[in-house]
N, C-alpha and C. Protein backbone atom coordinates (compact mmCIF):
# COMPACT_ATOMS: atom_id res chain seq x y z
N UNK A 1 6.82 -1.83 2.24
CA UNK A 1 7.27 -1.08 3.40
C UNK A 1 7.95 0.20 2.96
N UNK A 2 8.05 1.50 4.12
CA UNK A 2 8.26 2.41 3.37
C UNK A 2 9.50 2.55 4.24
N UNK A 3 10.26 3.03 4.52
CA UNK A 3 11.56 4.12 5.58
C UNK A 3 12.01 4.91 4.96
N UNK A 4 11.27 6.15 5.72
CA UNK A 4 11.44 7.60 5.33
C UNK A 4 10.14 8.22 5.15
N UNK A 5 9.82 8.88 5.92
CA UNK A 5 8.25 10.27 5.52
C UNK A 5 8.82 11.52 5.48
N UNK A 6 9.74 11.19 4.75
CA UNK A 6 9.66 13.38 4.26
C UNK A 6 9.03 13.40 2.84
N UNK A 7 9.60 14.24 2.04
CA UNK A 7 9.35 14.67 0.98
C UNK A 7 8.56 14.25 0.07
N UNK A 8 9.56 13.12 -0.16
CA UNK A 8 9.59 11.94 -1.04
C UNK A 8 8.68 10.78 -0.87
N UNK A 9 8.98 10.06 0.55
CA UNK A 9 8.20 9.10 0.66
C UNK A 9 6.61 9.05 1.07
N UNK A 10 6.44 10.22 2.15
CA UNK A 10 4.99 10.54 2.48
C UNK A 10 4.04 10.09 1.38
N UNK A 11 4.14 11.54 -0.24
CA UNK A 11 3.23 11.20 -1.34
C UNK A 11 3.84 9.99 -2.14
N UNK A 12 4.69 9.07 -1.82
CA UNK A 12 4.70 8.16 -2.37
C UNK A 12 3.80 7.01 -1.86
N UNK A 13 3.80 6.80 -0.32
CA UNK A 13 3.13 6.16 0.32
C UNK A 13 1.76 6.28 0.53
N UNK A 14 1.37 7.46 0.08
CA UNK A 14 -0.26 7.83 0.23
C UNK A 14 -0.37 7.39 -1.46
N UNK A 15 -0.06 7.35 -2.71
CA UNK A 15 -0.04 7.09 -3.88
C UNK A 15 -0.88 5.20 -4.11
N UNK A 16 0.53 4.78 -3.22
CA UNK A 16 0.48 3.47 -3.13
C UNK A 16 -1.03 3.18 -2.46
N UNK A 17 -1.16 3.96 -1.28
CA UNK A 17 -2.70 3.37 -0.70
C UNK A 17 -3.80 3.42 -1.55
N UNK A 18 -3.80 5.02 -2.26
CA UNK A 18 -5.13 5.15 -3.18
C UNK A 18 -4.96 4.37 -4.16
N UNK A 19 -3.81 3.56 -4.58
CA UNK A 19 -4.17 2.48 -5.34
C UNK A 19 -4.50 0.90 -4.74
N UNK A 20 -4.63 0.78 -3.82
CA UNK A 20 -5.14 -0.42 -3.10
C UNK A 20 -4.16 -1.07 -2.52
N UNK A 21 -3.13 -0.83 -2.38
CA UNK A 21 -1.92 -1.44 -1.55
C UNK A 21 -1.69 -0.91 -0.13
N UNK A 22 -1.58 -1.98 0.32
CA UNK A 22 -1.12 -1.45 2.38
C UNK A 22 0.43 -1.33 2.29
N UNK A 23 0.43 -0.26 2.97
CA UNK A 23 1.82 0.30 3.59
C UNK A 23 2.16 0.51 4.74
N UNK A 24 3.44 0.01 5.12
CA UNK A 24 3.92 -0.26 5.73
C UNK A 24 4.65 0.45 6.37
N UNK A 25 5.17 1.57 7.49
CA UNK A 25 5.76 2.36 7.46
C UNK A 25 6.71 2.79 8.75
N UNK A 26 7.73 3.26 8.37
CA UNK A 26 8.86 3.82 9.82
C UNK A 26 9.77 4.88 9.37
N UNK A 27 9.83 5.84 10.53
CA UNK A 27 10.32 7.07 10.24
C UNK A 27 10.82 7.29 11.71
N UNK A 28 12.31 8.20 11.50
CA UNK A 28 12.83 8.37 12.80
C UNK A 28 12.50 9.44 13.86
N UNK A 29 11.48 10.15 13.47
CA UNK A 29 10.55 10.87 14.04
C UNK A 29 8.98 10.64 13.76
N UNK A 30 8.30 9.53 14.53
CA UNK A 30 7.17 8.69 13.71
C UNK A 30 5.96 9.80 13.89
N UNK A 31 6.29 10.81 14.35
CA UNK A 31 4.98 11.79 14.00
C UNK A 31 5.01 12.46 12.64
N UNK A 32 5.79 11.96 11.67
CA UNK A 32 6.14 12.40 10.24
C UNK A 32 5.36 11.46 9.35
N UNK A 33 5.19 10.24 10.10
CA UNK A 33 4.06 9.00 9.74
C UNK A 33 2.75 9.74 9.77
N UNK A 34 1.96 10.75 10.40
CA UNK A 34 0.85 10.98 10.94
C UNK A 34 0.07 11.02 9.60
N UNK A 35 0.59 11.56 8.64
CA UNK A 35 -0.84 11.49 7.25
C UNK A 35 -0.32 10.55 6.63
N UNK A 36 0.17 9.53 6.47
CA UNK A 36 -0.01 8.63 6.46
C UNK A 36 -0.93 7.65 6.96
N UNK A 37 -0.55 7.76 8.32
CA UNK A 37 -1.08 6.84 9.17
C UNK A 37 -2.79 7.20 8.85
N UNK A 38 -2.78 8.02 8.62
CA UNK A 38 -4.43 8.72 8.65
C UNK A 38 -5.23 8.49 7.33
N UNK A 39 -4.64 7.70 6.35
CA UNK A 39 -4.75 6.77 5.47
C UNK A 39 -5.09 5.62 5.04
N UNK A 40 -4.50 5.16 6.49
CA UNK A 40 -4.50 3.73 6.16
C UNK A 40 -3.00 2.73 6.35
N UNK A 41 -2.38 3.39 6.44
CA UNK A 41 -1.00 2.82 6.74
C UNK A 41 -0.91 2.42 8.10
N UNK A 42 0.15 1.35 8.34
CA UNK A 42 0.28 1.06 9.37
C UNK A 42 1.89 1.75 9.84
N UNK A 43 2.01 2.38 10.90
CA UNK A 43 3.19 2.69 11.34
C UNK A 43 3.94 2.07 12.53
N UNK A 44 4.99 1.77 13.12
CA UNK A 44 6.06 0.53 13.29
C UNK A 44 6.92 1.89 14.10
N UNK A 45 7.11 1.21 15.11
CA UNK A 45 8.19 2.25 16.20
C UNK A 45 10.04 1.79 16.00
N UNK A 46 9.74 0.68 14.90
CA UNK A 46 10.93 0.19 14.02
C UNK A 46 11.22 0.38 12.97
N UNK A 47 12.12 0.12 12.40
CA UNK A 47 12.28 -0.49 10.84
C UNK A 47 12.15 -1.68 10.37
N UNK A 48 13.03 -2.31 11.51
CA UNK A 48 12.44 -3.93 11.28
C UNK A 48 11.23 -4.65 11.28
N UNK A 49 10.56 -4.07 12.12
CA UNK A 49 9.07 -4.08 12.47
C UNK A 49 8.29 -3.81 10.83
N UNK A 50 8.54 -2.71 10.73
CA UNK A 50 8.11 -2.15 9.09
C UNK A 50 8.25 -2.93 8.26
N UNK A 51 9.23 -3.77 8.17
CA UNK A 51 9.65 -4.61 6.40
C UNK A 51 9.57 -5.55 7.08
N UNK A 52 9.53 -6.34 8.26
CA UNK A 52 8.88 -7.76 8.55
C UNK A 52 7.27 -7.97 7.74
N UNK A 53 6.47 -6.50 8.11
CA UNK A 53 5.03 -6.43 7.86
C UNK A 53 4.97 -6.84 6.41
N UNK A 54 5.54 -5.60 5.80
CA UNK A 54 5.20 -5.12 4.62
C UNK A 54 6.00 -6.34 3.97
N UNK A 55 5.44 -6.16 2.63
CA UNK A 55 5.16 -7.09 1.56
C UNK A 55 6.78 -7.51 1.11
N UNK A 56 7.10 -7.73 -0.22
CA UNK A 56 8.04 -8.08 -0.94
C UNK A 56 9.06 -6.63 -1.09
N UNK A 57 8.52 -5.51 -0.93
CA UNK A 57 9.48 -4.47 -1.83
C UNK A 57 9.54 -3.46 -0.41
N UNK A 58 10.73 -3.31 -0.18
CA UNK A 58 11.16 -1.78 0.53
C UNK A 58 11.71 -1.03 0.12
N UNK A 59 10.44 0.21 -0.15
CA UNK A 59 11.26 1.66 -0.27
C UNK A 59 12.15 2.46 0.24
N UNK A 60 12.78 2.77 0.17
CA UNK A 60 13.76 3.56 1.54
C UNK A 60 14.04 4.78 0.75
N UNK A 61 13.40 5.61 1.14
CA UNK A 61 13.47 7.09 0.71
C UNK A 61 13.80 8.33 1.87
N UNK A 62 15.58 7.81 1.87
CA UNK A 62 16.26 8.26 2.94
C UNK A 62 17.03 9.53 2.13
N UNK A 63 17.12 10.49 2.99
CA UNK A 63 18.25 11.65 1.84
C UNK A 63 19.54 11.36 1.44
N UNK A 64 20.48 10.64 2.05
CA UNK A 64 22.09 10.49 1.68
C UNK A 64 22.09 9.20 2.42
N UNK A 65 22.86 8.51 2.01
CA UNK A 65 24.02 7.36 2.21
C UNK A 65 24.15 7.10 3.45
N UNK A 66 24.42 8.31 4.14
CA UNK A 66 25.11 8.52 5.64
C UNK A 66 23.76 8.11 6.28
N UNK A 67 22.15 8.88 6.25
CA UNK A 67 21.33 8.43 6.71
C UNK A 67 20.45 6.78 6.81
N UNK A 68 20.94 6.59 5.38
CA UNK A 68 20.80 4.68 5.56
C UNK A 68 21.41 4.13 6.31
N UNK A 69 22.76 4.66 6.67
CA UNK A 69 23.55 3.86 7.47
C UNK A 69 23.30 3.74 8.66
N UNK A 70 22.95 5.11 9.02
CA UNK A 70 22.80 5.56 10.28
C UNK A 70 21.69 4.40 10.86
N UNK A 71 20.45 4.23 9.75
CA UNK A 71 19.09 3.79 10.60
C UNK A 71 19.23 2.48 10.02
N UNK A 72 19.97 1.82 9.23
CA UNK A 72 19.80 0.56 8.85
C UNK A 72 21.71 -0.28 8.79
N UNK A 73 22.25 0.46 9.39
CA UNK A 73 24.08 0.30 9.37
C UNK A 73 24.12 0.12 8.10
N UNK A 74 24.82 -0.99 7.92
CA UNK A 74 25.66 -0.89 6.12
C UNK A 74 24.99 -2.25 5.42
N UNK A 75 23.73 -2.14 4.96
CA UNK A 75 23.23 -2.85 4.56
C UNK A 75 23.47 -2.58 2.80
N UNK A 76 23.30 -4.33 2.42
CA UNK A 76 23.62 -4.23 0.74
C UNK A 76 22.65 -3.40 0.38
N UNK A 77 22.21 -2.41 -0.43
CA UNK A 77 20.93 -2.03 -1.12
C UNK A 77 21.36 -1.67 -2.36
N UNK A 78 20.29 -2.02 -3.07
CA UNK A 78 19.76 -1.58 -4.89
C UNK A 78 19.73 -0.27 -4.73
N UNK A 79 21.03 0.75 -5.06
CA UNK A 79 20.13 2.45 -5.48
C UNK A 79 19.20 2.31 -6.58
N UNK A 80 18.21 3.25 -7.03
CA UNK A 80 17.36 3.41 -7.68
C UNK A 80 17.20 4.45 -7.85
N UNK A 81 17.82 5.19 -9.06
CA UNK A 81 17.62 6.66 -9.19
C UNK A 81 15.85 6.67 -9.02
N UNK A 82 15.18 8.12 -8.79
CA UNK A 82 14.14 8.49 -8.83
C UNK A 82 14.24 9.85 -9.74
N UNK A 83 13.17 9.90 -10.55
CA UNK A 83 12.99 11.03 -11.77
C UNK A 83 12.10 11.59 -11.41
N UNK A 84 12.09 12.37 -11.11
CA UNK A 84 11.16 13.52 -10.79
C UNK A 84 10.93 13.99 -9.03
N UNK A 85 9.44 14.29 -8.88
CA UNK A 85 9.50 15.28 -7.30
C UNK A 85 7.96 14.83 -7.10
N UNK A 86 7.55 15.60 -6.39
CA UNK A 86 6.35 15.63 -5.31
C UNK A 86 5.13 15.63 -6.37
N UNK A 87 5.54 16.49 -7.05
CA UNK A 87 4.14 16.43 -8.12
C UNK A 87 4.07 15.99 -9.18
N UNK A 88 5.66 14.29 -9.35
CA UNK A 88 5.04 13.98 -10.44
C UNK A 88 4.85 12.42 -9.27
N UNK A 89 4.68 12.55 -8.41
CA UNK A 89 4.79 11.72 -7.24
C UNK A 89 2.72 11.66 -7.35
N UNK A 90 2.30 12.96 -7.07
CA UNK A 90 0.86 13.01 -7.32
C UNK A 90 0.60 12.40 -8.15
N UNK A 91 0.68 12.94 -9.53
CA UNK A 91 0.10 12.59 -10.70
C UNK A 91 -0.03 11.23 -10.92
N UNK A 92 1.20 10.23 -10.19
CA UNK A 92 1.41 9.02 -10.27
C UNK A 92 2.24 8.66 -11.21
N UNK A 93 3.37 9.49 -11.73
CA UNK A 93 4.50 9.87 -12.86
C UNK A 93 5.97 9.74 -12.61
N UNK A 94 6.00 9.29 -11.40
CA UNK A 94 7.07 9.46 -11.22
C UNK A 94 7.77 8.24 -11.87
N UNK A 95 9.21 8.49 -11.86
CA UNK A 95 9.53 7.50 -12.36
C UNK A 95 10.80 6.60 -12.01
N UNK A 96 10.98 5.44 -11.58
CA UNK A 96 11.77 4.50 -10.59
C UNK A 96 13.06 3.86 -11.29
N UNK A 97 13.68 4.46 -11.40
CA UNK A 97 14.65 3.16 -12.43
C UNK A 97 16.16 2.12 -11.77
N UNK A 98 15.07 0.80 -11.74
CA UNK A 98 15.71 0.00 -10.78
C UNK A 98 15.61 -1.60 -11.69
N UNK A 99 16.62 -2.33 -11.03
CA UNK A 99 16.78 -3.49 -11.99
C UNK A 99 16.73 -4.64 -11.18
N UNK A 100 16.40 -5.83 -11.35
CA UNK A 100 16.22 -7.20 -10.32
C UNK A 100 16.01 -8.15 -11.32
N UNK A 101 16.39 -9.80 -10.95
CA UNK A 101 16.08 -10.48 -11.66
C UNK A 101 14.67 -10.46 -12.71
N UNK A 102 14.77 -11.17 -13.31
CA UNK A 102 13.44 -11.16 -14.08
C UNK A 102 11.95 -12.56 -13.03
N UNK A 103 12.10 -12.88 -12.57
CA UNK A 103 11.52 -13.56 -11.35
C UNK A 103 11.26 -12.86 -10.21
N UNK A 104 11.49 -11.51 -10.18
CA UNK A 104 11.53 -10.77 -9.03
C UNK A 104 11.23 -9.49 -9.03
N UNK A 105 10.92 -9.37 -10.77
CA UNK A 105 10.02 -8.42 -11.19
C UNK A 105 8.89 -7.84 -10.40
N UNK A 106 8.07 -6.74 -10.16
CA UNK A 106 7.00 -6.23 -10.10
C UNK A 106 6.39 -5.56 -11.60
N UNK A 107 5.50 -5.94 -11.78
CA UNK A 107 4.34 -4.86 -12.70
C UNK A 107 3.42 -4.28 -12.40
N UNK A 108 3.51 -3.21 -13.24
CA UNK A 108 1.98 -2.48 -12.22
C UNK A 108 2.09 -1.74 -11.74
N UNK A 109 3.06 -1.50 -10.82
CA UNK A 109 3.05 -0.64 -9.53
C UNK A 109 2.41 1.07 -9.75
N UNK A 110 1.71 1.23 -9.10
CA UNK A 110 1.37 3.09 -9.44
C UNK A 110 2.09 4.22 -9.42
């Protein structure tokens, strides 16, 4: 599941499709979903709606603190720095650095 289509999450979420994964998606202006949606994604007039769908992992590629709160109140979350931008987002380079049990791992991901 994704929350957030600006910058960041849009070519992250179109990344994820051209590699064979469905996405899941909600944005607080859902016409920011539209190339997405035109993908292959499914878009959600929720958030909850969104990460009920979608799989094991939610992205939330929100700009500040204040905006998570805003659309999800004060929920626990994992930050995860992100290394890089839009075009190493293309290339499929970007890079995620986030930590979880070892049982709760993902590999692979594009």
């Amino acid at each position: 599941s994704f929350i957030g289509a600006g910058a960041m999450g849009i070519p992250m979420a179109i990344k994820l499709l051209e590699n064979g994964h469905s996405v899941s998606m909600w944005n607080r202006t859902l016409s920011k979903c539209n190339p997405v949606k035109e993908k292959g994604a499914k878009v959600f007039s929720t958030p909850d709606a969104a990460v009920r769908d979608g799989g094991d992992i939610v992205f939330i590629m929100l700009s500040a603190c204040k905006a998570i709160q805003a659309v999800l109140g004060n929920p626990r979350v994992v930050e995860s720095p992100v290394s890089g931008s839009v075009p190493h987002v293309q290339k499929g380079s970007l890079l995620i650095m986030a930590c979880a049990r070892k049982e709760k791992t993902v590999k692979n991901l594009p």
